[in-house]
N, C-alpha and C. Protein backbone atom coordinates (compact mmCIF):
# COMPACT_ATOMS: atom_id res chain seq x y z
N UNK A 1 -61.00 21.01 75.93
CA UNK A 1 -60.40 21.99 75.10
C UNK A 1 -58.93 21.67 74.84
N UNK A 2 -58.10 21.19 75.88
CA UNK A 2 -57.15 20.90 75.80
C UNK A 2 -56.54 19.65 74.34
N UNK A 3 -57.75 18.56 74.93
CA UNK A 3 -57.55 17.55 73.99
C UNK A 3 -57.86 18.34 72.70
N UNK A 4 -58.96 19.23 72.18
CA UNK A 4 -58.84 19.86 70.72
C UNK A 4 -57.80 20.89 70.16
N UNK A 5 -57.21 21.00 71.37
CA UNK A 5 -55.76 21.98 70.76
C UNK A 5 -55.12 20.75 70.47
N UNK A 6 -54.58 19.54 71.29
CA UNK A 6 -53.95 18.91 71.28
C UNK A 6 -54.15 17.97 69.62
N UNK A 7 -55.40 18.23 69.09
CA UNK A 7 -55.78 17.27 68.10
C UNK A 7 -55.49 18.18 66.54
N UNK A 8 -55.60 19.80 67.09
CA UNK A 8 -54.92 20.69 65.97
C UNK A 8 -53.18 20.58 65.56
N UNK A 9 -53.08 20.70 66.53
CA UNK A 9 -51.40 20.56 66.72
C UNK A 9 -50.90 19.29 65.69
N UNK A 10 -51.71 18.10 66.36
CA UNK A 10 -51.28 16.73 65.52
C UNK A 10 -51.78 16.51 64.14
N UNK A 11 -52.74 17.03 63.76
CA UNK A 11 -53.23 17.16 62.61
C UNK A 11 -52.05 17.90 61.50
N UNK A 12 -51.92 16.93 60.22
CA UNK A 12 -51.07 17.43 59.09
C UNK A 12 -51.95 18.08 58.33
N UNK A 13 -51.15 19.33 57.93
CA UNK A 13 -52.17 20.12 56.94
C UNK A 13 -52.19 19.30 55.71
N UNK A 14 -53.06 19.71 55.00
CA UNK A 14 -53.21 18.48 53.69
C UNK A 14 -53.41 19.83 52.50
N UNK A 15 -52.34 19.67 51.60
CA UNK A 15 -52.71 20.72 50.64
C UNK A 15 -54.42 20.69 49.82
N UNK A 16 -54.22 21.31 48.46
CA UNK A 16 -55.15 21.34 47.28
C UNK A 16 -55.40 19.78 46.83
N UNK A 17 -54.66 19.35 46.88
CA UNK A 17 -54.53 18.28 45.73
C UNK A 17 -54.46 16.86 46.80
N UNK A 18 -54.34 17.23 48.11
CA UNK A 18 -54.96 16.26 48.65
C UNK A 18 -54.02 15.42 49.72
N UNK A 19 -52.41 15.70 49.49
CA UNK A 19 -51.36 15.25 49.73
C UNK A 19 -51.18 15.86 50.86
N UNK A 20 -50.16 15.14 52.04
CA UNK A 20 -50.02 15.96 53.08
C UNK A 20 -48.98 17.11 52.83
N UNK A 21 -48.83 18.32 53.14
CA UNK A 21 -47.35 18.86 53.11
C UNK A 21 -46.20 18.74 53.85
N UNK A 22 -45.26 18.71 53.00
CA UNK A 22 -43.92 18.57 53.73
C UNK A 22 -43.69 19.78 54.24
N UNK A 23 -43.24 20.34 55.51
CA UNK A 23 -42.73 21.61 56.47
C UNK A 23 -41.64 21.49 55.86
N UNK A 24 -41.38 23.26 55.21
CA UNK A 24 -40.30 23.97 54.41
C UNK A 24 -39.18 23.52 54.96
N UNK A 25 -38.65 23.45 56.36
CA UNK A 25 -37.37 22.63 56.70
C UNK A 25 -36.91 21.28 56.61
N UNK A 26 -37.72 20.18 56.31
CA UNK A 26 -37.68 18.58 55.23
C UNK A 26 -37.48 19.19 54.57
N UNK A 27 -38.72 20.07 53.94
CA UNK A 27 -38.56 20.49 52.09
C UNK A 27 -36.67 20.69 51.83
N UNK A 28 -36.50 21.97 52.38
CA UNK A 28 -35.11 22.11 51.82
C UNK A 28 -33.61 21.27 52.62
N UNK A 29 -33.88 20.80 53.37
CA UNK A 29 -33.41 19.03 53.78
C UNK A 29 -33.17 18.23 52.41
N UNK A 30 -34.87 18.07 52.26
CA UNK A 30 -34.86 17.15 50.82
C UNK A 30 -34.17 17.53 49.75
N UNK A 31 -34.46 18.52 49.73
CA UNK A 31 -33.83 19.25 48.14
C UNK A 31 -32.21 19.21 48.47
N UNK A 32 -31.92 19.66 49.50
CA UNK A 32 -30.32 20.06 49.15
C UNK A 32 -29.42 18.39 49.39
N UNK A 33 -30.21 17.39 50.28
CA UNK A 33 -30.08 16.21 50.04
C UNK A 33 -29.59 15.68 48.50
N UNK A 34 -31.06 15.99 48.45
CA UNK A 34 -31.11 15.48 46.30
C UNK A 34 -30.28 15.96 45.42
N UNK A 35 -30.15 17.28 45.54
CA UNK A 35 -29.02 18.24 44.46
C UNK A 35 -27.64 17.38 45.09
N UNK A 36 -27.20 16.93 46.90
CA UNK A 36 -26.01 16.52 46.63
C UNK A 36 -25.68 15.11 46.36
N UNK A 37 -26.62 14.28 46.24
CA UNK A 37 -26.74 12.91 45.62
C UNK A 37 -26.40 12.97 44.53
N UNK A 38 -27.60 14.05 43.34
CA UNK A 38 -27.38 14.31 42.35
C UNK A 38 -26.10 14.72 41.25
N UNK A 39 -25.28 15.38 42.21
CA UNK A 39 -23.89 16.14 42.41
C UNK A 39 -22.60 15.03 42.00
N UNK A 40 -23.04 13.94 43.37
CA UNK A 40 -22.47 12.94 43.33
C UNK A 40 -22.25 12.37 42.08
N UNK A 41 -23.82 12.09 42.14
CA UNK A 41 -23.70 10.75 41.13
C UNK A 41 -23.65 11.38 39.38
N UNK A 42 -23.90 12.36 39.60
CA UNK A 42 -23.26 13.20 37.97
C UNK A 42 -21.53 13.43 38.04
N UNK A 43 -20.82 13.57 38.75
CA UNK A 43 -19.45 13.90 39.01
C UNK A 43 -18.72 12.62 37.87
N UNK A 44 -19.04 11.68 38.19
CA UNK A 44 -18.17 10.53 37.05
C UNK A 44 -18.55 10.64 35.67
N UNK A 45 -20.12 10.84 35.45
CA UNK A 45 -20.36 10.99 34.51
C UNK A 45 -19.68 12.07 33.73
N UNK A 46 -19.65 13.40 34.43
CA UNK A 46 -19.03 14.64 34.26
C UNK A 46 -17.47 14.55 33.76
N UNK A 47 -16.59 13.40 34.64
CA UNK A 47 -15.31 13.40 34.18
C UNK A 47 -15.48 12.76 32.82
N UNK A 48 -16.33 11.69 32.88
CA UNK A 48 -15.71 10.45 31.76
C UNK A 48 -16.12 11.46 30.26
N UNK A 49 -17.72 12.08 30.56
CA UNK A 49 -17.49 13.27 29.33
C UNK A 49 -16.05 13.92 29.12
N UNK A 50 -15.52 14.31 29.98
CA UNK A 50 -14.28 15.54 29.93
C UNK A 50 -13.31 14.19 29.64
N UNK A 51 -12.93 13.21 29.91
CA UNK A 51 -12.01 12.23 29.10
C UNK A 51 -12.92 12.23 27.88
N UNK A 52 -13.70 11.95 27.63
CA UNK A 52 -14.22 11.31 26.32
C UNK A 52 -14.01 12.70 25.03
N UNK A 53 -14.05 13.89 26.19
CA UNK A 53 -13.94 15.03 24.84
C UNK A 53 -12.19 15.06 24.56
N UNK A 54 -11.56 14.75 25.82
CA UNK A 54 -10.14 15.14 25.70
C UNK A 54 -9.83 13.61 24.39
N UNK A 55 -10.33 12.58 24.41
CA UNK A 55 -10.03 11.63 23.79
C UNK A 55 -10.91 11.76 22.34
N UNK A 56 -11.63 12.21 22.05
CA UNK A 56 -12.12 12.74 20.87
C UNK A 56 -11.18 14.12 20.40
N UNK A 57 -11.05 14.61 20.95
CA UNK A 57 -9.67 15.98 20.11
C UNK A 57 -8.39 15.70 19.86
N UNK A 58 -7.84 14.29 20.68
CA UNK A 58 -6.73 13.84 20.30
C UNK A 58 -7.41 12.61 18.95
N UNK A 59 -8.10 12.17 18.92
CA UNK A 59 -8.32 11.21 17.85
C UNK A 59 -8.77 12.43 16.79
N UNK A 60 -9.51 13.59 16.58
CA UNK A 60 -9.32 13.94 15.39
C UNK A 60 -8.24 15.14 15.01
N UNK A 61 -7.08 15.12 15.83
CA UNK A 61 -5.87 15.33 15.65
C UNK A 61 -5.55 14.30 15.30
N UNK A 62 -5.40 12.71 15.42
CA UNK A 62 -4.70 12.16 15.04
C UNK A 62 -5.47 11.49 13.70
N UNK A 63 -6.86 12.26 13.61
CA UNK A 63 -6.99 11.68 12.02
C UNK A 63 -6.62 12.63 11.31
N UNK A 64 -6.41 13.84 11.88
CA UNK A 64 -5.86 14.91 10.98
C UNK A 64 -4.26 14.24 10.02
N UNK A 65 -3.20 13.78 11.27
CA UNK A 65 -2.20 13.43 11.19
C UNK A 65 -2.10 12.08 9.97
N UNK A 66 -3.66 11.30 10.31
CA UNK A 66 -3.68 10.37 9.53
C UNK A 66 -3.56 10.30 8.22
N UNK A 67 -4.46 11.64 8.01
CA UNK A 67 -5.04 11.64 6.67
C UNK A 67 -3.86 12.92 5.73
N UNK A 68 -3.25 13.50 6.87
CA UNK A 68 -2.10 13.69 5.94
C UNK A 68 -0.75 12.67 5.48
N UNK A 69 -0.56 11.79 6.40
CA UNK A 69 0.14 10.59 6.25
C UNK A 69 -0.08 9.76 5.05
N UNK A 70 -1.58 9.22 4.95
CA UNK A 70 -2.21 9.04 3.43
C UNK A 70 -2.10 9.72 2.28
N UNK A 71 -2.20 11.61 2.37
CA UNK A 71 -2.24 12.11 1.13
C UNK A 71 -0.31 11.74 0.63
N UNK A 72 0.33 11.84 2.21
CA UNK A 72 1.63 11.77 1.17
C UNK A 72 1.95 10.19 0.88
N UNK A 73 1.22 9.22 1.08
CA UNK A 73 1.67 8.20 0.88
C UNK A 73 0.86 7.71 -0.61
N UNK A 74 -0.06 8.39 -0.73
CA UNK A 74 -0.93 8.15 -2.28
C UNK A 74 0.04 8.92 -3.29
N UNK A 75 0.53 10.16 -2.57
CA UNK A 75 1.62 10.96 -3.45
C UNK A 75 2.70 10.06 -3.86
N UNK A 76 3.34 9.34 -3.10
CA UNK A 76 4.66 8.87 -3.05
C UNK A 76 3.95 7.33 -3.74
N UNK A 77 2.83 6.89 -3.69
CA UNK A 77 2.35 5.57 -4.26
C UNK A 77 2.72 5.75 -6.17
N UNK A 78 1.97 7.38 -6.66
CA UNK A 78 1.59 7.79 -7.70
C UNK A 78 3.28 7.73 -8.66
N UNK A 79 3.90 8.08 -7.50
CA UNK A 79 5.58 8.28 -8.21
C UNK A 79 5.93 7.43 -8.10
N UNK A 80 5.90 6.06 -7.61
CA UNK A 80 6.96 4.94 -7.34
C UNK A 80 5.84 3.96 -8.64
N UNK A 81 4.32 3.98 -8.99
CA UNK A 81 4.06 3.79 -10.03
C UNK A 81 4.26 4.28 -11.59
N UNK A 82 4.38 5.59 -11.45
CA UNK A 82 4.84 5.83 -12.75
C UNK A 82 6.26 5.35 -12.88
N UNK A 83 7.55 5.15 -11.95
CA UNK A 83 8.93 4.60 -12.33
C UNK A 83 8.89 3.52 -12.96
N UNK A 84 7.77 2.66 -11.61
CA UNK A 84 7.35 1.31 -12.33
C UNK A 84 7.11 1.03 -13.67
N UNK A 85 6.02 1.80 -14.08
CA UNK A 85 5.66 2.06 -15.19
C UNK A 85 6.81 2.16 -16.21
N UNK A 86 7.45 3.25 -16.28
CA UNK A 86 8.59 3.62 -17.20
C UNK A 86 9.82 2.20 -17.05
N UNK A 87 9.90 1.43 -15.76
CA UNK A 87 11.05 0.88 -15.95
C UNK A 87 10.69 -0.70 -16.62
N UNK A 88 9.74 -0.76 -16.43
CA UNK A 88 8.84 -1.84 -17.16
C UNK A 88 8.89 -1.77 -18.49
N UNK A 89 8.61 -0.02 -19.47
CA UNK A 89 8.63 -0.19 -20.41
C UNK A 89 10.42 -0.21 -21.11
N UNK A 90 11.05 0.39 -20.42
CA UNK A 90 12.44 -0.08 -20.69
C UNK A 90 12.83 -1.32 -20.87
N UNK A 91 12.59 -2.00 -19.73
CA UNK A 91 13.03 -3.67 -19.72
C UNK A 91 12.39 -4.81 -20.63
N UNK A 92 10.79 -3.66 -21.21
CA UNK A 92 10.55 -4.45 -22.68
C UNK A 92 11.18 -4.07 -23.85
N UNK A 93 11.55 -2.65 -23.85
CA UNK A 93 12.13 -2.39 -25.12
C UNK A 93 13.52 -3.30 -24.99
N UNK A 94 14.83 -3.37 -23.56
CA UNK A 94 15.88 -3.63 -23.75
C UNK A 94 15.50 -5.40 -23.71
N UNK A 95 14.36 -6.07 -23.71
CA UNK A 95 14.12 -7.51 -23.86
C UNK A 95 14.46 -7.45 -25.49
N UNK A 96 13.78 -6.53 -26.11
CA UNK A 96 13.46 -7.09 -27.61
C UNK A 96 14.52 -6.70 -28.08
N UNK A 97 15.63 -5.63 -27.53
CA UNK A 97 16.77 -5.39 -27.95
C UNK A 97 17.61 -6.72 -28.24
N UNK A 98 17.65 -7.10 -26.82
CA UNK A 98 18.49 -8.50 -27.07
C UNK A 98 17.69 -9.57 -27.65
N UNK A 99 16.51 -9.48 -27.56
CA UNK A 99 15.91 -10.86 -28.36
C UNK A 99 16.58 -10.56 -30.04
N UNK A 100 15.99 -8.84 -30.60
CA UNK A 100 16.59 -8.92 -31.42
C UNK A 100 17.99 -9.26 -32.03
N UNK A 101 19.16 -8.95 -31.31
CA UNK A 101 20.64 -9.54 -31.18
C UNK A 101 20.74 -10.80 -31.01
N UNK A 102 19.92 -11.51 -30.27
CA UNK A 102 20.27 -12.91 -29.96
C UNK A 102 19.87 -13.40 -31.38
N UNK A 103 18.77 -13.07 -31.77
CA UNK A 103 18.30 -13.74 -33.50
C UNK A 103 19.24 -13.04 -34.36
N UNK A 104 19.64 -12.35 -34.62
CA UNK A 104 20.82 -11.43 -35.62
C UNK A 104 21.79 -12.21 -35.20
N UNK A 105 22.22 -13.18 -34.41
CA UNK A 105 23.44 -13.30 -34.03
C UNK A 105 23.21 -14.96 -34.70
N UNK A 106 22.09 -15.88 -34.14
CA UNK A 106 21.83 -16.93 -34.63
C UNK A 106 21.53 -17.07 -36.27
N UNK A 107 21.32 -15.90 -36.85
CA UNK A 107 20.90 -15.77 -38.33
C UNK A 107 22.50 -15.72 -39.13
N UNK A 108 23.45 -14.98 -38.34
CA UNK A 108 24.86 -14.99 -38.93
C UNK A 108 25.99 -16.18 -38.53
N UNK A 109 25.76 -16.98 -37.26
CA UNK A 109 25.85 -18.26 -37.61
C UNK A 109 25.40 -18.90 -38.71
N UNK A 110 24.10 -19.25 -38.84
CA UNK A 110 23.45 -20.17 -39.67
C UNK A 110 24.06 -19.59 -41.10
N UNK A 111 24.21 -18.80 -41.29
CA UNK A 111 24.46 -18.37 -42.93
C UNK A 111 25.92 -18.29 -43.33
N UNK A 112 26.49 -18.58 -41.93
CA UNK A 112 28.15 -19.00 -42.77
C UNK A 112 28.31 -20.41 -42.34
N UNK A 113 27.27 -21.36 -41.91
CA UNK A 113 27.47 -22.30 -42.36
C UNK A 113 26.19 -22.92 -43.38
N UNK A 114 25.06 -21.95 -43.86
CA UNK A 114 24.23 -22.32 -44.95
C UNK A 114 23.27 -23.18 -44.18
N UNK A 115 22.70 -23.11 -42.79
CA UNK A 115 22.24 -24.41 -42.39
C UNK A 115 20.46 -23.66 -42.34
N UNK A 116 19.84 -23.61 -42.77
CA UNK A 116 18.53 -22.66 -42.59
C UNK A 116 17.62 -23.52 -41.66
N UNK A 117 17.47 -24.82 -41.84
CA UNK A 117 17.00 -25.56 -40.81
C UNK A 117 17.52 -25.42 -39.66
N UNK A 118 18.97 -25.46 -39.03
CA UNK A 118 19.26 -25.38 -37.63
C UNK A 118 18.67 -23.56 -37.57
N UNK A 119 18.49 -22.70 -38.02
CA UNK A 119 18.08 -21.22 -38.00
C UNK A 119 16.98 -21.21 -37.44
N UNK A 120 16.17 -21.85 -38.12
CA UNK A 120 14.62 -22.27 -38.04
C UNK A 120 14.47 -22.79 -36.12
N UNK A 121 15.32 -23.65 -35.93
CA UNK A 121 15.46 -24.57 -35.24
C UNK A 121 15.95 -23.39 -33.80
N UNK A 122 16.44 -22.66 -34.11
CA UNK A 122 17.51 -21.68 -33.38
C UNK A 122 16.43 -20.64 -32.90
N UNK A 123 15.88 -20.28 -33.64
CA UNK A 123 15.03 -19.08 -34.02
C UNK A 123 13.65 -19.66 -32.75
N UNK A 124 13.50 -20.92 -33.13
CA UNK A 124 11.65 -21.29 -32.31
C UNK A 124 12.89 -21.80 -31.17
N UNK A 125 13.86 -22.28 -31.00
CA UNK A 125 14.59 -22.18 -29.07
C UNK A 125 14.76 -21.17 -28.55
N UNK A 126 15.27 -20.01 -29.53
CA UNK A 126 15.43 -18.88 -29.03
C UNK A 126 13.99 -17.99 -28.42
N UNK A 127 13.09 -18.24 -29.80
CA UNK A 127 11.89 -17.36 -28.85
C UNK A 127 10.98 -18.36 -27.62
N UNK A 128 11.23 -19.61 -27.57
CA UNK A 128 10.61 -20.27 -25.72
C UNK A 128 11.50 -19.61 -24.95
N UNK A 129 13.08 -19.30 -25.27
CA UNK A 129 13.54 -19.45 -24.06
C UNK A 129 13.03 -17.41 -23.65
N UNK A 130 13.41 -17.04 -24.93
CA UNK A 130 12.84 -15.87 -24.65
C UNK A 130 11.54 -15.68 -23.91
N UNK A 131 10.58 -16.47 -24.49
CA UNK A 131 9.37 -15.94 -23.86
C UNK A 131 9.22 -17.23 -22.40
N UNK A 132 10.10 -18.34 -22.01
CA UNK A 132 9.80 -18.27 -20.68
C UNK A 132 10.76 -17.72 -20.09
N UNK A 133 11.72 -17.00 -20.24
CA UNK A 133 12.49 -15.74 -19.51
C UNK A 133 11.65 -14.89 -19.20
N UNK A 134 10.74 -14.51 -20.10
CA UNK A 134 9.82 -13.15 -19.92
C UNK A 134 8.83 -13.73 -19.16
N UNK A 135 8.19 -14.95 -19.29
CA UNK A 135 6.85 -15.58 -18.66
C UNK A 135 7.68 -15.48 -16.83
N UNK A 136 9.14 -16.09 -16.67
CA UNK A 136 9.90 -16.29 -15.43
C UNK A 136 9.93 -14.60 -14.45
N UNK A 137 10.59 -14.08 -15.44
CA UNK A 137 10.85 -12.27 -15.14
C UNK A 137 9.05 -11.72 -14.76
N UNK A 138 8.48 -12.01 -15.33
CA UNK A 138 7.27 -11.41 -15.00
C UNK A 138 6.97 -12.32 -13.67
N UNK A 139 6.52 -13.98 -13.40
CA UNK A 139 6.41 -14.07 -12.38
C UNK A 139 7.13 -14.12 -11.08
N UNK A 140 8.23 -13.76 -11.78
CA UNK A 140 9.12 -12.98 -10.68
C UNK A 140 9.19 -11.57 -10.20
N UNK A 141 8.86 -10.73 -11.10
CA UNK A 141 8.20 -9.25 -10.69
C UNK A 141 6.59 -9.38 -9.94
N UNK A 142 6.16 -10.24 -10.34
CA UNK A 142 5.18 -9.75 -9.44
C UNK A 142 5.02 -10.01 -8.30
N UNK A 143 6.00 -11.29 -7.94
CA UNK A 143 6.07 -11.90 -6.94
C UNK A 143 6.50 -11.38 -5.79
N UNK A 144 8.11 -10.14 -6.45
CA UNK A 144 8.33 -9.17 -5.60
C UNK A 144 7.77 -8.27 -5.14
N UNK A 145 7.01 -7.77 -6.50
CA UNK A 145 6.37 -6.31 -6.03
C UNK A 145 5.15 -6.99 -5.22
N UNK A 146 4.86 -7.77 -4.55
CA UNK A 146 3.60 -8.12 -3.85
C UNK A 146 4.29 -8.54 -2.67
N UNK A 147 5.75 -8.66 -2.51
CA UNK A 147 6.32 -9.62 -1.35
C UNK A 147 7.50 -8.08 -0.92
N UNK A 148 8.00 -7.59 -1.56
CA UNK A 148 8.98 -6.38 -1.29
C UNK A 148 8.38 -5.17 -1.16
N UNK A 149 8.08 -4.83 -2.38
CA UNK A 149 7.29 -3.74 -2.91
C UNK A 149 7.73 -2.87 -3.71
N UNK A 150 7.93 -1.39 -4.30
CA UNK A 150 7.52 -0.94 -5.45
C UNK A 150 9.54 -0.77 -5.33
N UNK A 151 10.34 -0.52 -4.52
CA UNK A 151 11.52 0.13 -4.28
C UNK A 151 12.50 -1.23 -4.88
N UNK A 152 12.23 -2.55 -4.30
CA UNK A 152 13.34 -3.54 -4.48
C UNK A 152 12.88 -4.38 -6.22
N UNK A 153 11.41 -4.05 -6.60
CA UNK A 153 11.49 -4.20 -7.93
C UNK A 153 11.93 -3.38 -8.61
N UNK A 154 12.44 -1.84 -8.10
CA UNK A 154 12.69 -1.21 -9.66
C UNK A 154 14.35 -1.85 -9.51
N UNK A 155 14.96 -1.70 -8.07
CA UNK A 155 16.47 -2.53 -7.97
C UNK A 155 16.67 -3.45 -8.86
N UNK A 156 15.49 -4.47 -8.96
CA UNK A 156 15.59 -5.65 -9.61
C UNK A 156 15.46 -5.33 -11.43
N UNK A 157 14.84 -4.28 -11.38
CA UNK A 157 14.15 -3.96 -13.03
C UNK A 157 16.08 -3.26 -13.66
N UNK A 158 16.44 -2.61 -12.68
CA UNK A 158 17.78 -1.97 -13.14
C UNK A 158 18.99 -2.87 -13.22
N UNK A 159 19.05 -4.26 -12.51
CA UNK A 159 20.08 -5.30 -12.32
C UNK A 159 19.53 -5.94 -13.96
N UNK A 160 18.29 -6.24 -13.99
CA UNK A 160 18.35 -7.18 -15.12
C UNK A 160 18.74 -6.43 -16.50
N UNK A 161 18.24 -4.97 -16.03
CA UNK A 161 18.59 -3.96 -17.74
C UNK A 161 20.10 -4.03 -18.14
N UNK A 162 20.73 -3.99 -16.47
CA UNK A 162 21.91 -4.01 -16.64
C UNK A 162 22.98 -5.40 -17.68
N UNK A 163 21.73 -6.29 -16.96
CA UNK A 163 22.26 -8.00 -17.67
C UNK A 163 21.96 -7.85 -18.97
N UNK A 164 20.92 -7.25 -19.33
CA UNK A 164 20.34 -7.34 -20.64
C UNK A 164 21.27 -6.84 -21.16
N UNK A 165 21.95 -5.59 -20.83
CA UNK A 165 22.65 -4.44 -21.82
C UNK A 165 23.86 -5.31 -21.55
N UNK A 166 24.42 -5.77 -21.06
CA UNK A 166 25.80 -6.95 -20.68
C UNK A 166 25.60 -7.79 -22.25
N UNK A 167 24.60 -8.00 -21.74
CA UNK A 167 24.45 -9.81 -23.00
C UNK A 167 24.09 -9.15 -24.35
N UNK A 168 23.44 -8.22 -24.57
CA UNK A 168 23.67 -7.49 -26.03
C UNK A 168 24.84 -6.40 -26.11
N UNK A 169 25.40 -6.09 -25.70
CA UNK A 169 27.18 -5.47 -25.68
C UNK A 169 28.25 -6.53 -26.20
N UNK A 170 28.01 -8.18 -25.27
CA UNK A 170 28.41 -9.22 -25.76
C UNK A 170 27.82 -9.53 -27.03
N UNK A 171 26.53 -9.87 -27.32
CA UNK A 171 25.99 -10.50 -28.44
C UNK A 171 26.29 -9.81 -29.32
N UNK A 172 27.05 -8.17 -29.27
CA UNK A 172 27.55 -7.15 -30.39
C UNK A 172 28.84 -7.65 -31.26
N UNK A 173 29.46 -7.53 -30.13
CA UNK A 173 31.00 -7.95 -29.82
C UNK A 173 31.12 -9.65 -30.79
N UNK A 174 30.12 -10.54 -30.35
CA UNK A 174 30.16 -11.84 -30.86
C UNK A 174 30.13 -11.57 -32.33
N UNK A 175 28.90 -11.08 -33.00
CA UNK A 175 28.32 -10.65 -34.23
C UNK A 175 29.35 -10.25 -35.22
N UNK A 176 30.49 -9.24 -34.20
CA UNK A 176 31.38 -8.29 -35.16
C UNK A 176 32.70 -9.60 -35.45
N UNK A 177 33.03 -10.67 -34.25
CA UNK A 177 33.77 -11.06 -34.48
C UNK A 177 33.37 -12.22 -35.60
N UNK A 178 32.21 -12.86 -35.81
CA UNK A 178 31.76 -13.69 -36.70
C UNK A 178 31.84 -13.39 -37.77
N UNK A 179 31.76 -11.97 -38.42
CA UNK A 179 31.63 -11.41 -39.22
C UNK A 179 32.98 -11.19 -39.97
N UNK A 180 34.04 -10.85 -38.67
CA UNK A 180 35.48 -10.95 -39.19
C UNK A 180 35.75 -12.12 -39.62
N UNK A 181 35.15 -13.56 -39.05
CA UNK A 181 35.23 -14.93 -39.74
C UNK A 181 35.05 -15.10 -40.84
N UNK A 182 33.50 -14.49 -40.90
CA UNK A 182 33.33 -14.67 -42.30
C UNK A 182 34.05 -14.13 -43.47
N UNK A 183 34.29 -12.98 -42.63
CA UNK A 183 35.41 -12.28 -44.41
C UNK A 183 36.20 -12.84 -44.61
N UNK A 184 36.83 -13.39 -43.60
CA UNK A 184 38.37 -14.00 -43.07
C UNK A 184 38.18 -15.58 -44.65
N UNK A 185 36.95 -16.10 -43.62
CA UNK A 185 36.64 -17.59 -44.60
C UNK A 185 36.28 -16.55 -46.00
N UNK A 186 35.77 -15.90 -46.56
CA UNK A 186 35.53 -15.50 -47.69
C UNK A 186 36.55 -15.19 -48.55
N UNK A 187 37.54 -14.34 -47.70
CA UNK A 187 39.02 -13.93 -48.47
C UNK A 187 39.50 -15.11 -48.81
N UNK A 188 39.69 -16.66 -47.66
CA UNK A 188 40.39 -17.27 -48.05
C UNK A 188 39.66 -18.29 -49.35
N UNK A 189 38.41 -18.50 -49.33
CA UNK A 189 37.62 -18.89 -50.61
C UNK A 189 37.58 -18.25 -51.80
N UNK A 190 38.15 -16.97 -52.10
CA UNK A 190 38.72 -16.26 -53.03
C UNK A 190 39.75 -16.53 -53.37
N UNK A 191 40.64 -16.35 -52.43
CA UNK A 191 42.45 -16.33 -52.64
C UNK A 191 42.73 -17.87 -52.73
């Protein structure tokens, strides 16, 4: 009898399903084991989320920051193109200003000395040099505005207007005094 108590005792109960059972004190052993493994090994994961959110709210603060940085720099793009724009069309009108003066000026040479060939001659030097001044000035504007940018070409667009308006102020000045020549030689071909 002894030995069949002794063989109850040692005997594991075996549930439904066939498995032995674990005695409720392993059981919650196991479990509170597992939850603090679990604990553990979620804890890094847990921070690097909480960096990863703190580093996601500063990055779309700083695309906030970004993308206002852009709207004012498309703003400030839009205005430093239209100057462009406008000072470009100045420096063509004050080109043809003086191209025009420089030919008015070579046309009143040539005709107080009657030479229509050197005119001719004057006229096709004058427009190469004109147009590789303009072919030079252009690949020199673009050269800046791609190497400086939109601020030290308009500097440059206002120095040359300035030259331009210099050399037709002069080419005025020349014109009026040629002109006094000519009356001058005319009076004295009269008198």
């Amino acid at each position: 009898m002894k030995k069949n108590a002794m063989k109850d005792n040692a005997e594991v109960q075996v549930n439904d399903v066939g498995l032995p059972e674990i005695p409720e004190a392993v059981a919650r052993a196991l479990s509170s084991w597992v939850q603090q493994v679990a604990e553990q090994t979620a804890a890094p994961a847990r921070e690097a989320l909480a960096e990863l959110e703190t580093e996601a709210a500063e990055l779309r603060e700083t695309g906030a920051e970004l993308a206002a940085a852009r709207d004012q720099a498309l703003a400030a793009s839009s205005e430093l193109e239209a100057e462009i724009e406008r000072l470009g069309t100045e420096l063509r009108d004050a080109r043809k200003v003086a191209a025009d003066a420089l030919v008015s000026k070579a046309k009143d040479q040539l005709a107080i000395d009657g030479k229509d060939r050197q005119l001719a001659d004057l006229r096709a030097q004058l427009e190469r040099n004109v147009a590789a001044q303009a072919a030079e000035s252009d690949a020199r504007l673009a050269a800046e505005m791609e190497l400086v940018g939109a601020a030290t070409a308009r500097d440059n667009f206002e120095a040359e207007l300035r030259t331009l308006r210099g050399q037709l102020d002069k080419s005025y000045a020349e014109r009026s005094s040629l002109r006094a020549e000519l009356e001058a030689l005319r009076a004295k071909k009269q008198g």
